[in-house]
PDB file of N, CA and C in Angstrom:
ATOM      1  N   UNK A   1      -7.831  -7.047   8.644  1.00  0.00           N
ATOM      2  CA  UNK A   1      -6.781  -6.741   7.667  1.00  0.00           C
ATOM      3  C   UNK A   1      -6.562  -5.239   7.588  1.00  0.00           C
ATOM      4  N   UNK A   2      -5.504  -5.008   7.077  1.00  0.00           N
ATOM      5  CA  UNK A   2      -5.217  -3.160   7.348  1.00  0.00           C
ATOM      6  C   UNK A   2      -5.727  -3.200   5.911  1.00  0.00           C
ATOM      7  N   UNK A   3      -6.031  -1.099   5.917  1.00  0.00           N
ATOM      8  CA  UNK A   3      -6.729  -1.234   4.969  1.00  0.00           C
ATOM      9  C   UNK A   3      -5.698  -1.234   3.616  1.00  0.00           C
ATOM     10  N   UNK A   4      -6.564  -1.353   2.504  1.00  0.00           N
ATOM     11  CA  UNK A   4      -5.761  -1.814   0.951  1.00  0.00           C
ATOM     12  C   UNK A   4      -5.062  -3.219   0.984  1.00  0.00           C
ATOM     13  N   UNK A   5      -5.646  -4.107   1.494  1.00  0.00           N
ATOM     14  CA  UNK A   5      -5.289  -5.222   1.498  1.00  0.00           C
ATOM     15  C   UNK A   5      -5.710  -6.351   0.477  1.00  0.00           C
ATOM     16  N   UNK A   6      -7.416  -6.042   0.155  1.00  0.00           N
ATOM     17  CA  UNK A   6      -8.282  -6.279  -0.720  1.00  0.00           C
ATOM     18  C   UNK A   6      -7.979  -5.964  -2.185  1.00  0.00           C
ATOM     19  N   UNK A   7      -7.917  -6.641  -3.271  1.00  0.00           N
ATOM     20  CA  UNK A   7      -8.023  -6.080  -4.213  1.00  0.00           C
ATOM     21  C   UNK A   7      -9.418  -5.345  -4.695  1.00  0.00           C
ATOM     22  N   UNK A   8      -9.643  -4.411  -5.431  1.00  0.00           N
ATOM     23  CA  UNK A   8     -11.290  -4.076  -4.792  1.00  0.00           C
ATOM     24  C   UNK A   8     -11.921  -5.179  -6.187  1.00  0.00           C
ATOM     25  N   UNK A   9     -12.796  -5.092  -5.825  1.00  0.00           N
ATOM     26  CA  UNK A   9     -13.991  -6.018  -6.171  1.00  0.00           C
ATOM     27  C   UNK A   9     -14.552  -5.417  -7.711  1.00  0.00           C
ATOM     28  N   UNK A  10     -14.723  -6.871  -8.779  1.00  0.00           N
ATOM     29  CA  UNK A  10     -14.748  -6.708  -9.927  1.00  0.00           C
ATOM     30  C   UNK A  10     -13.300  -6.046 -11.075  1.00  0.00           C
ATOM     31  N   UNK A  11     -12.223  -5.845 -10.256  1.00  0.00           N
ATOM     32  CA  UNK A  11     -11.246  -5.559 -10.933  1.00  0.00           C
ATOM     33  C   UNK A  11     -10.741  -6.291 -11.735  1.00  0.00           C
ATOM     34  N   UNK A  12     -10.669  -5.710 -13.237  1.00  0.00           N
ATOM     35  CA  UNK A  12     -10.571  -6.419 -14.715  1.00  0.00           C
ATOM     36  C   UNK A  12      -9.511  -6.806 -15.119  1.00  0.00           C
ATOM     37  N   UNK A  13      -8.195  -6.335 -14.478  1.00  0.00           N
ATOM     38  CA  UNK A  13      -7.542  -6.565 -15.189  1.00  0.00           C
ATOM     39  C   UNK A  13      -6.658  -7.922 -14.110  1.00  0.00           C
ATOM     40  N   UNK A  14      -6.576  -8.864 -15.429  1.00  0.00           N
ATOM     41  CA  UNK A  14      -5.552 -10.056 -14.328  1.00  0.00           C
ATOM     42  C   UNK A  14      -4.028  -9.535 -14.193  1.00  0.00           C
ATOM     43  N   UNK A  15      -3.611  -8.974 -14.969  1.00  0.00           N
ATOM     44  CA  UNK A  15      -2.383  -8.589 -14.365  1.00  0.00           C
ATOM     45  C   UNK A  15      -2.014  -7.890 -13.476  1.00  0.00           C
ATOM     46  N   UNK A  16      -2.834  -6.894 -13.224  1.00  0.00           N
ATOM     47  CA  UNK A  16      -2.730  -5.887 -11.602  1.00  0.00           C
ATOM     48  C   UNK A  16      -2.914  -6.741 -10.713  1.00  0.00           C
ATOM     49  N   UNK A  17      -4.498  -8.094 -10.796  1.00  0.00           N
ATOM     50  CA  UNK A  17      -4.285  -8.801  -9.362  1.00  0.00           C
ATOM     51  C   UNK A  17      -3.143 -10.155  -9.323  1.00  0.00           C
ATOM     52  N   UNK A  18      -2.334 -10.401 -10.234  1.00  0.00           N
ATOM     53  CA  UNK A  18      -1.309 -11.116 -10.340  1.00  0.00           C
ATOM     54  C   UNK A  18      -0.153 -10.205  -9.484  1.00  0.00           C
ATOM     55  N   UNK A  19       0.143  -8.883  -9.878  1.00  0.00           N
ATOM     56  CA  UNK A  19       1.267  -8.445  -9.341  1.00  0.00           C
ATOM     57  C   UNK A  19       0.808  -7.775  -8.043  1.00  0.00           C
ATOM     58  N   UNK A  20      -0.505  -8.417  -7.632  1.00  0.00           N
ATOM     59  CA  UNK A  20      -1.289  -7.589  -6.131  1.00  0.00           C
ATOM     60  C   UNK A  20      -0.651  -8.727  -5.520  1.00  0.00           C
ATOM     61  N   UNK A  21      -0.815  -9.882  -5.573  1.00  0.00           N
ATOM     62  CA  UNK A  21      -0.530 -11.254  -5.049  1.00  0.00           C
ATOM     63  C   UNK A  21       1.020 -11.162  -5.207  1.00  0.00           C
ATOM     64  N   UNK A  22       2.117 -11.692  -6.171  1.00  0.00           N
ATOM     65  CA  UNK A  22       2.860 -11.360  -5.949  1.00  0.00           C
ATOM     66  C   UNK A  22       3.613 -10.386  -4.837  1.00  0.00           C
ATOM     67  N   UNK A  23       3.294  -8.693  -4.645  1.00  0.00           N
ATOM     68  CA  UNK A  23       3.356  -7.963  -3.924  1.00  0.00           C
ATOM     69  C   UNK A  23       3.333  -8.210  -2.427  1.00  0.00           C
ATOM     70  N   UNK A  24       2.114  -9.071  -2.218  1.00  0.00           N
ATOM     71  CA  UNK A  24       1.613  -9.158  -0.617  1.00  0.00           C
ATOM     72  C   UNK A  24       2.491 -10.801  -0.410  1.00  0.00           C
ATOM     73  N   UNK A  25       2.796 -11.212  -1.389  1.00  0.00           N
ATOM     74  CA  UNK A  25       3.549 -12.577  -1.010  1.00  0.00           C
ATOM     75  C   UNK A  25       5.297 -11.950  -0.111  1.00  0.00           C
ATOM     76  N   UNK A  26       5.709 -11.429  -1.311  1.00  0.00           N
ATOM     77  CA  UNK A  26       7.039 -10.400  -1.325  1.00  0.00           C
ATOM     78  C   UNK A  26       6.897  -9.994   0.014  1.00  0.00           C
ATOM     79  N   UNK A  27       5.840  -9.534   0.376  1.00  0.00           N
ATOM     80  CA  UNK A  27       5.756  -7.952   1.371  1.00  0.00           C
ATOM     81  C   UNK A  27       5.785  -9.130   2.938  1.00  0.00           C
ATOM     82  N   UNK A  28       4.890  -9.948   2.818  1.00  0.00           N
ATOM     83  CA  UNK A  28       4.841 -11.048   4.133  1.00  0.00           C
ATOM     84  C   UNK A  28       6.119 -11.560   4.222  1.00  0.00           C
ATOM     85  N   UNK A  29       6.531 -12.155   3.309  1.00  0.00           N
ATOM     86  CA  UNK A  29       7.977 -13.121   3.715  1.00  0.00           C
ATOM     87  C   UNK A  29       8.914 -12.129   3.980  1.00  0.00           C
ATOM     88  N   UNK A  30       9.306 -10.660   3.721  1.00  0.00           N
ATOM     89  CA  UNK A  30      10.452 -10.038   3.579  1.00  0.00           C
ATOM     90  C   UNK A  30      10.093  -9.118   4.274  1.00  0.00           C
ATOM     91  N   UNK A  31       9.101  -8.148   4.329  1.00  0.00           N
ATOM     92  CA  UNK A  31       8.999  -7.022   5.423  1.00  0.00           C
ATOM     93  C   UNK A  31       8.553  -6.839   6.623  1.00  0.00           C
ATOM     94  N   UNK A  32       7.101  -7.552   6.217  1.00  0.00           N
ATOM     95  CA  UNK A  32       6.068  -7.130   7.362  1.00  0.00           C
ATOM     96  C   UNK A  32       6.849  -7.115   8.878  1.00  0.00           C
ATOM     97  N   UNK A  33       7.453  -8.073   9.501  1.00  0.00           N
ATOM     98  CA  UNK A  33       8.113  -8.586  10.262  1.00  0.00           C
ATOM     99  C   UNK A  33       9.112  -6.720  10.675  1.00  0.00           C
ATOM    100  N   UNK A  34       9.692  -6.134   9.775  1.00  0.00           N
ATOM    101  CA  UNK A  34      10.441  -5.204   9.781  1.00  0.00           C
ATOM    102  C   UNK A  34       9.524  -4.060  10.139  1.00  0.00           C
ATOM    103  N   UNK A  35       7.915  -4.066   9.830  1.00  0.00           N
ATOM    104  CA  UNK A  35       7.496  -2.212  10.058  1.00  0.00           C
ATOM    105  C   UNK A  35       6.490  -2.927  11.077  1.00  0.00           C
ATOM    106  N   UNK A  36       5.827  -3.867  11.574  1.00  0.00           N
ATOM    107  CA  UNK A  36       5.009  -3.855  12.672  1.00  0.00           C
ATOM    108  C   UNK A  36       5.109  -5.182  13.698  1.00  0.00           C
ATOM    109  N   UNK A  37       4.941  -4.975  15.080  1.00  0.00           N
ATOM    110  CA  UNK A  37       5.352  -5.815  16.091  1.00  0.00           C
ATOM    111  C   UNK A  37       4.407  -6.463  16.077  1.00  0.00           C
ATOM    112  N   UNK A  38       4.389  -7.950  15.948  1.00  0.00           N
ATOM    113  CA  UNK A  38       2.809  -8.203  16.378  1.00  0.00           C
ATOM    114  C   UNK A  38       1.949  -8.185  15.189  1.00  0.00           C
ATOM    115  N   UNK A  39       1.969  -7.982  14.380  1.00  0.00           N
ATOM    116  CA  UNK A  39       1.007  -7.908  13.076  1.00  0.00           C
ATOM    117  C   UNK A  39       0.419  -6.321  12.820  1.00  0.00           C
ATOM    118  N   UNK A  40       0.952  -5.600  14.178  1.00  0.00           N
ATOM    119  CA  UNK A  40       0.196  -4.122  13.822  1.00  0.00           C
ATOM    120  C   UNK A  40       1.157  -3.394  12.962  1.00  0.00           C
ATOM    121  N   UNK A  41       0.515  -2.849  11.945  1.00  0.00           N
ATOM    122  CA  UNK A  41       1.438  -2.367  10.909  1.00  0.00           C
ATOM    123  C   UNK A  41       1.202  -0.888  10.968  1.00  0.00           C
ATOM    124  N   UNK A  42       2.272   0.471  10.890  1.00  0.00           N
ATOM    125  CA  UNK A  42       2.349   1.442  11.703  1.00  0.00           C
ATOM    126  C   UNK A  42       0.980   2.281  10.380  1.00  0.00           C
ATOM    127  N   UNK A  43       0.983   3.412  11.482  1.00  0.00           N
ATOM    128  CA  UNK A  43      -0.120   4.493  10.828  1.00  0.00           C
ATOM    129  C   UNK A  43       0.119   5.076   9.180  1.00  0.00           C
ATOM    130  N   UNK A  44       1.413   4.532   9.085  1.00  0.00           N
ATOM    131  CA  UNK A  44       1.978   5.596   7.761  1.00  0.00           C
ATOM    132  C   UNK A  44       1.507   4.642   6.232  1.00  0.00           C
ATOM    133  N   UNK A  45       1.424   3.160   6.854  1.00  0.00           N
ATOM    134  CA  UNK A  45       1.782   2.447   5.782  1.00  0.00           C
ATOM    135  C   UNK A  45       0.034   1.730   5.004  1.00  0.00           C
ATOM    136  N   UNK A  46      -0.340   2.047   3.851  1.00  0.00           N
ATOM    137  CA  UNK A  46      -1.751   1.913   3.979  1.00  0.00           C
ATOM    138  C   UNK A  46      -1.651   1.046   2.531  1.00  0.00           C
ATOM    139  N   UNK A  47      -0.840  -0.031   2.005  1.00  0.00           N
ATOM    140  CA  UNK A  47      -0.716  -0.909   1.240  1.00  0.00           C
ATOM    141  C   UNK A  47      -1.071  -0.456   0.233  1.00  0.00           C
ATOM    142  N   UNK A  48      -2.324  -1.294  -0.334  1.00  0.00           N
ATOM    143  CA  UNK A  48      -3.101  -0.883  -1.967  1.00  0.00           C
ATOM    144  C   UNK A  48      -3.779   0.101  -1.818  1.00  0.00           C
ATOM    145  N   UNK A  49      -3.245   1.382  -1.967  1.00  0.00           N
ATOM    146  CA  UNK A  49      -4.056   2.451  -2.567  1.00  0.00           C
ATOM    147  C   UNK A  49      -3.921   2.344  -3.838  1.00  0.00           C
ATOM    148  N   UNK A  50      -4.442   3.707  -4.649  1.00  0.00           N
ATOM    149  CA  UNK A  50      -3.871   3.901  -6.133  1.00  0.00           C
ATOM    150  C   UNK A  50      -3.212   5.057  -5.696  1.00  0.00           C
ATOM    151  N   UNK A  51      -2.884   6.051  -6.830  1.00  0.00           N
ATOM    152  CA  UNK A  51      -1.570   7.389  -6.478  1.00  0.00           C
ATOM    153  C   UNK A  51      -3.355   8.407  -6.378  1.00  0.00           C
ATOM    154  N   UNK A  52      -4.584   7.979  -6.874  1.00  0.00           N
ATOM    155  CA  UNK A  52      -5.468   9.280  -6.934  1.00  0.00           C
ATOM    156  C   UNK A  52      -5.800   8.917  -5.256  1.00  0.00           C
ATOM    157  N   UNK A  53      -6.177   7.803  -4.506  1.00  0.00           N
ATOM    158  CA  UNK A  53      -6.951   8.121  -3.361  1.00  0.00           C
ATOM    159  C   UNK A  53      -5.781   8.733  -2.402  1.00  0.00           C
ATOM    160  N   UNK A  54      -3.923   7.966  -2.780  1.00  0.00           N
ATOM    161  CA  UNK A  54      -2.873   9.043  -1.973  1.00  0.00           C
ATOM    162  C   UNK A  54      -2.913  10.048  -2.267  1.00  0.00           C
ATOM    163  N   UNK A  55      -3.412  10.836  -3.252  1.00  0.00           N
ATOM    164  CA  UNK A  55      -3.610  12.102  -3.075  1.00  0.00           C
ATOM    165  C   UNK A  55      -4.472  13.195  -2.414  1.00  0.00           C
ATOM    166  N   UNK A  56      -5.622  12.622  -2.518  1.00  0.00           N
ATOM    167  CA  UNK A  56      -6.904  12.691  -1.842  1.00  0.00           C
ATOM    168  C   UNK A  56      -6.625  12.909  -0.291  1.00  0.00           C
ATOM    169  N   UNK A  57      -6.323  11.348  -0.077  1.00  0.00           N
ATOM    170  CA  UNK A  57      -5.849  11.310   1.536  1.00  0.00           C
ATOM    171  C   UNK A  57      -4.545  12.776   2.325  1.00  0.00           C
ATOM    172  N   UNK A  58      -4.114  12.910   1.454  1.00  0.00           N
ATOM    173  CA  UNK A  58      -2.927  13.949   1.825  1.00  0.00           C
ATOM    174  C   UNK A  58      -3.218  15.063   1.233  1.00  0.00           C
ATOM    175  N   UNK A  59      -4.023  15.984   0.581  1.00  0.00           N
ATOM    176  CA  UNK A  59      -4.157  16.994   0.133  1.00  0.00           C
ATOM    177  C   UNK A  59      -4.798  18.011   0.983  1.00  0.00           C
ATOM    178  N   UNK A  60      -5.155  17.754   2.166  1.00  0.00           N
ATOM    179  CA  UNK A  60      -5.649  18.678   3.100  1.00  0.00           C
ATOM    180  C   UNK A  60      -4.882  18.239   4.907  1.00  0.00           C
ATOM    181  N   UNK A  61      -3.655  17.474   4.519  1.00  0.00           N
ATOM    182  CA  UNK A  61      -2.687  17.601   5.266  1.00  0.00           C
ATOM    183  C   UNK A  61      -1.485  18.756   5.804  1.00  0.00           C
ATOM    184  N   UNK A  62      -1.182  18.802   7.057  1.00  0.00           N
ATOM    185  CA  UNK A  62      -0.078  19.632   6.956  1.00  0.00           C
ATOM    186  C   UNK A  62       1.211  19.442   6.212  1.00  0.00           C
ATOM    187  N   UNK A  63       2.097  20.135   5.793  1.00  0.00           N
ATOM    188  CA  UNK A  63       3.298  20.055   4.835  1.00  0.00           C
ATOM    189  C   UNK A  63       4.153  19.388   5.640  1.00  0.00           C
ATOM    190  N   UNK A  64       4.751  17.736   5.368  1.00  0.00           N
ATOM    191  CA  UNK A  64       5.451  17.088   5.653  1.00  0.00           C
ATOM    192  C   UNK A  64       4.783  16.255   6.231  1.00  0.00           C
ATOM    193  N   UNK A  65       3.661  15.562   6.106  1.00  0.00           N
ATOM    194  CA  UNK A  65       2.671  14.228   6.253  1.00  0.00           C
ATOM    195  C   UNK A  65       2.941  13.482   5.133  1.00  0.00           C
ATOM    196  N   UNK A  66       3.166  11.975   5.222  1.00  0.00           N
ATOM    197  CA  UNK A  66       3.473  11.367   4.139  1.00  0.00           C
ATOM    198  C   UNK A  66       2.695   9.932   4.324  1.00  0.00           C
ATOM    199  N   UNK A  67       2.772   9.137   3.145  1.00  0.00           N
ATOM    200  CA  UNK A  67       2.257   7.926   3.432  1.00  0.00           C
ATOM    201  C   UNK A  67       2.864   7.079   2.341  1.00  0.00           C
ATOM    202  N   UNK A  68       3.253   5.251   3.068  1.00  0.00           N
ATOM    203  CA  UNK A  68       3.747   4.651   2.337  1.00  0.00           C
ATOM    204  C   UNK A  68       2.473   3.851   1.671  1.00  0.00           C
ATOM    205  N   UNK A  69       2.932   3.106   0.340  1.00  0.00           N
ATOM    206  CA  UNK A  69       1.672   2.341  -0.255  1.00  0.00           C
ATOM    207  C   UNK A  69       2.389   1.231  -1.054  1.00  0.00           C
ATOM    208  N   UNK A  70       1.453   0.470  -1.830  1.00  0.00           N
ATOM    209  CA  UNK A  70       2.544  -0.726  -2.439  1.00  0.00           C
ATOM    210  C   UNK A  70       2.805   0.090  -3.824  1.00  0.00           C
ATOM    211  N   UNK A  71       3.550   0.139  -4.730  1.00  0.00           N
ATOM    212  CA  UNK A  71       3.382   0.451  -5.947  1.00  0.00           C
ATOM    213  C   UNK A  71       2.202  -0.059  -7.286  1.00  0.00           C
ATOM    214  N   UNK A  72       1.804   0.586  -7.996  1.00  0.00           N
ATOM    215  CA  UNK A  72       0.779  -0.014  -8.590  1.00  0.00           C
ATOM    216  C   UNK A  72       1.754  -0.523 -10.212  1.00  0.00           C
ATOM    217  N   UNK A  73       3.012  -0.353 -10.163  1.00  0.00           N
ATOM    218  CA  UNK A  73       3.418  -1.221 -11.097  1.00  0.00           C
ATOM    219  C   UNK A  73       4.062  -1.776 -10.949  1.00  0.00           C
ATOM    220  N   UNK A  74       4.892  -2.194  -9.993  1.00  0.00           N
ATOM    221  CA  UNK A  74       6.031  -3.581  -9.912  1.00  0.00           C
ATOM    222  C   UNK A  74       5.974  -4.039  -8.632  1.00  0.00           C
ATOM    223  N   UNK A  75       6.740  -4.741  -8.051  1.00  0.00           N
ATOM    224  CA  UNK A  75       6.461  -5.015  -6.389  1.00  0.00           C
ATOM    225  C   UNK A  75       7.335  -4.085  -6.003  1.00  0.00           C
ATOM    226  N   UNK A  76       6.842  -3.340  -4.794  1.00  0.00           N
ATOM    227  CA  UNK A  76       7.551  -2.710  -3.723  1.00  0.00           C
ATOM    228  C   UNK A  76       6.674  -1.386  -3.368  1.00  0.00           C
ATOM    229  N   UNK A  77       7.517  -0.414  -2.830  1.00  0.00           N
ATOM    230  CA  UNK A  77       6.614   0.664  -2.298  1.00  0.00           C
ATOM    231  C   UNK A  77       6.359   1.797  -2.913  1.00  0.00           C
ATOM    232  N   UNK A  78       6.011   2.830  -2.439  1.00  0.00           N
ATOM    233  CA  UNK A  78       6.253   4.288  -3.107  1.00  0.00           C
ATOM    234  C   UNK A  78       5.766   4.697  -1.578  1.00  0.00           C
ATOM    235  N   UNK A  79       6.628   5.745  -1.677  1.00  0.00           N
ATOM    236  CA  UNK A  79       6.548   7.233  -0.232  1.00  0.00           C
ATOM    237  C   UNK A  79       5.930   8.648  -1.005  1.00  0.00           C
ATOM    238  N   UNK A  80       4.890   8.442  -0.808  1.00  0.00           N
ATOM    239  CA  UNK A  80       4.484   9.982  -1.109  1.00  0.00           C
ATOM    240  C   UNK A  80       4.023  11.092   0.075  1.00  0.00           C
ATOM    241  N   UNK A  81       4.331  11.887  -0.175  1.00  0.00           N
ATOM    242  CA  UNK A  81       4.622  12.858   0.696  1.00  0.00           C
ATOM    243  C   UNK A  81       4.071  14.392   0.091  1.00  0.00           C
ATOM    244  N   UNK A  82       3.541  15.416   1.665  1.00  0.00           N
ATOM    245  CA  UNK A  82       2.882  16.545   0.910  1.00  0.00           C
ATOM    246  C   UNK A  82       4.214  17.342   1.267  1.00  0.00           C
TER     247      UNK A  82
END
C-alpha cells in the first residue's frame, strides 16, 4: 500500500476514520485510475498525512517541491507546496 493509507493505530476519534473511509472509497472509484498506471501512484501524492508531518517532509526541500495529500477535513486533496 502507498504510504498514508493506514489510518494510524489507536486513533480516537470515529469521525476522522469515517471520513478516512469515505475519502479512500471517493479516491478509488473516481481518481486513482487518473494519477497512476497500474496501481503505481506517482512520487508527489502521499494520501493520509496530517498538514504537521507535510510540513516536516518539505521544510528542508528546495523552493518549489510540493506534495499532494488527502485533506484531513472533508474528502478530497490539498497541494502543499514550499
Amino acid at each position: 500500500s502507498p504510504p498514508g493509507w493506514s489510518p494510524p493505530e489507536g486513533d480516537p476519534q470515529p469521525e476522522l476514520v469515517a471520513l478516512r473511509a469515505r475519502t479512500r472509497l471517493w479516491f478509488e472509484q473516481t481518481q486513482a485510475m487518473r494519477l497512476g498506471a497500474e496501481g503505481e501512484l506517482p512520487a508527489w501524492f502521499h494520501g493520509f498525512i496530517s498538514r504537521r508531518e507535510t510540513e516536516q517532509l518539505l521544510q528542508d526541500q528546495p523552493l518549489g517541491c510540493f506534495l499532494v495529500r488527502f485533506s484531513e477535513s472533508t474528502v478530497g486533496f490539498v497541494l502543499s507546496y514550499r
